[in-house]
Protein backbone atom coordinates (compact mmCIF):
# COMPACT_ATOMS: atom_id res chain seq x y z
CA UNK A 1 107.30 77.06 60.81
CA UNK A 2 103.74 77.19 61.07
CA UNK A 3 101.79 80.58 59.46
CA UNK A 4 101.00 82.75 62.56
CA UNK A 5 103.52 81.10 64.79
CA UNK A 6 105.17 82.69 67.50
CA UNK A 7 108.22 80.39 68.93
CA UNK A 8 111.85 81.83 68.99
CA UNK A 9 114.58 80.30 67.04
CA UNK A 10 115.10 77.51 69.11
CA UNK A 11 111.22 76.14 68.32
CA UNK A 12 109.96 77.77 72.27
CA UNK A 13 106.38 78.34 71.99
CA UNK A 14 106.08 81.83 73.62
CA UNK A 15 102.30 82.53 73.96
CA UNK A 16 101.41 82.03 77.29
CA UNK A 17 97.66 81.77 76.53
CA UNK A 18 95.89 78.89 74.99
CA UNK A 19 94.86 79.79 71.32
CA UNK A 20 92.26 77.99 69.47
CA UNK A 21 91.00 77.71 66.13
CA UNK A 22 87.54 79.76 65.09
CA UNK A 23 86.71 80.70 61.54
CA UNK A 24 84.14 83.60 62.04
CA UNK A 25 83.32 87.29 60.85
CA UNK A 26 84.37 90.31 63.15
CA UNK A 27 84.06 94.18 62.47
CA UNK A 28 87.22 95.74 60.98
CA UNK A 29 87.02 99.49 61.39
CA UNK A 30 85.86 101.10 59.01
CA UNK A 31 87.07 98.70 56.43
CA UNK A 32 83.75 96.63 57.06
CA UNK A 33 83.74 92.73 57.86
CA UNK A 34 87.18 90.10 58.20
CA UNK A 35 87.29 86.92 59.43
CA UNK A 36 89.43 85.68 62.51
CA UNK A 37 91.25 82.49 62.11
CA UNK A 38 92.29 82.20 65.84
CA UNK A 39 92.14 83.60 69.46
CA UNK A 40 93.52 83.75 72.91
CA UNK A 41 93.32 85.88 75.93
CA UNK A 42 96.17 87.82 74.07
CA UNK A 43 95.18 88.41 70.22
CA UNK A 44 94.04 86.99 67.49
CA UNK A 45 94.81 86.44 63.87
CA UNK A 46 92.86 88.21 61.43
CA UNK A 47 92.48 87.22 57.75
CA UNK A 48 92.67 90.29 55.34
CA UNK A 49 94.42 91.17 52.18
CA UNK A 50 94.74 94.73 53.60
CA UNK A 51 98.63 95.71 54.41
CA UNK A 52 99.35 97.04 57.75
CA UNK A 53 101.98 98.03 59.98
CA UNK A 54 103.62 96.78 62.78
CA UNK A 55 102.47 98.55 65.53
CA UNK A 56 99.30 99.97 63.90
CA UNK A 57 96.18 99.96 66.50
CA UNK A 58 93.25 98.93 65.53
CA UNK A 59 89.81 98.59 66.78
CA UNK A 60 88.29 95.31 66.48
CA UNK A 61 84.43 94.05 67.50
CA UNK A 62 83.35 90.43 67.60
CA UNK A 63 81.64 87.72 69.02
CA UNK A 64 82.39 84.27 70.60
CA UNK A 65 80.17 81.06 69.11
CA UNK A 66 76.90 81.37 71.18
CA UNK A 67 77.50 84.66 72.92
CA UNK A 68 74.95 87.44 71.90
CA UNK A 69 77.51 90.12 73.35
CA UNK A 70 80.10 91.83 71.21
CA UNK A 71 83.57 92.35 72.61
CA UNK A 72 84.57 95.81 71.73
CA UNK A 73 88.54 95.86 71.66
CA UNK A 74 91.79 98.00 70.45
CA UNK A 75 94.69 95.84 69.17
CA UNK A 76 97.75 96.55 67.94
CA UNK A 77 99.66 94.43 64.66
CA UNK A 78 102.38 91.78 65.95
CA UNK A 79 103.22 90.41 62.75
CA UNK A 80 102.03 90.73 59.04
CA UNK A 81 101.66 88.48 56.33
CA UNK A 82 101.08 90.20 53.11
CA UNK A 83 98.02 89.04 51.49
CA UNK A 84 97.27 86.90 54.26
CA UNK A 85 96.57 88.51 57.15
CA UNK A 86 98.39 89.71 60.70
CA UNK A 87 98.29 88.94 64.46
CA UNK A 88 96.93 91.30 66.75
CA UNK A 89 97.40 91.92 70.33
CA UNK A 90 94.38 93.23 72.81
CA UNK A 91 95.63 96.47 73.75
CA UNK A 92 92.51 97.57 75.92
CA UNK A 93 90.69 94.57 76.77
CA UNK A 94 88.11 94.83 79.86
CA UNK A 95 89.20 91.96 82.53
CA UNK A 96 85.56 90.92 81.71
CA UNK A 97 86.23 90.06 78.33
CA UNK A 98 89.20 88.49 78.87
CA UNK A 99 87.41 86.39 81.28
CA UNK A 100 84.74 85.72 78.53
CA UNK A 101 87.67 84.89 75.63
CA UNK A 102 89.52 82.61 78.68
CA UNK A 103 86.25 80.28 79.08
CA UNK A 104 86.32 80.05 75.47
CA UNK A 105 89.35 78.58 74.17
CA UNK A 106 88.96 76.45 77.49
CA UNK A 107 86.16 74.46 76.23
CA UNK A 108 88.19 73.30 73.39
């Protein structure tokens, strides 16, 4: 199984939002800069060596690929992978945003 994946037992995907690849900085906190390694409408995956816990909420700020304006988000940790990084879902994401993120992984 794929690093990040999220399909039961019996191999059923179970997002129910596309997710695509992006490689690009985001604001962590107050722990300074990370990179995001994919998104959806529903989370993202967030590169880090930092530990967290499941169920730890964070607040995350980013940007899409040719989009001057931030998204300002709280997430909480899915899943961790020590020393790798953790999935995130968008706890308090305005239906803007999510309309912004939705475009997104559409064009790709």
């Amino acid at each position: 199984m794929r690093r990040g994946s999220m399909t039961s037992r019996q191999g059923i995907e179970r997002r129910k939002s596309r997710r695509v690849a992006i490689v690009q900085e985001m604001f962590f906190g107050n722990r300074g800069t990370r990179k995001m390694d994919d998104i959806s409408e529903e989370g993202m995956f967030i590169t880090t060596p930092d530990a967290f816990m499941k169920g730890s909420i964070l607040d995350l700020k980013f940007r899409l690929f040719n989009d001057d304006h931030p998204i300002t988000v709280k997430a909480e940790v899915r899943y961790v992978h020590e020393g790798v990084g953790m999935g995130v879902r968008f706890t308090k994401l305005k239906a803007e945003d999510r309309e912004r993120i939705k475009k997104f992984t559409e064009r790709f």
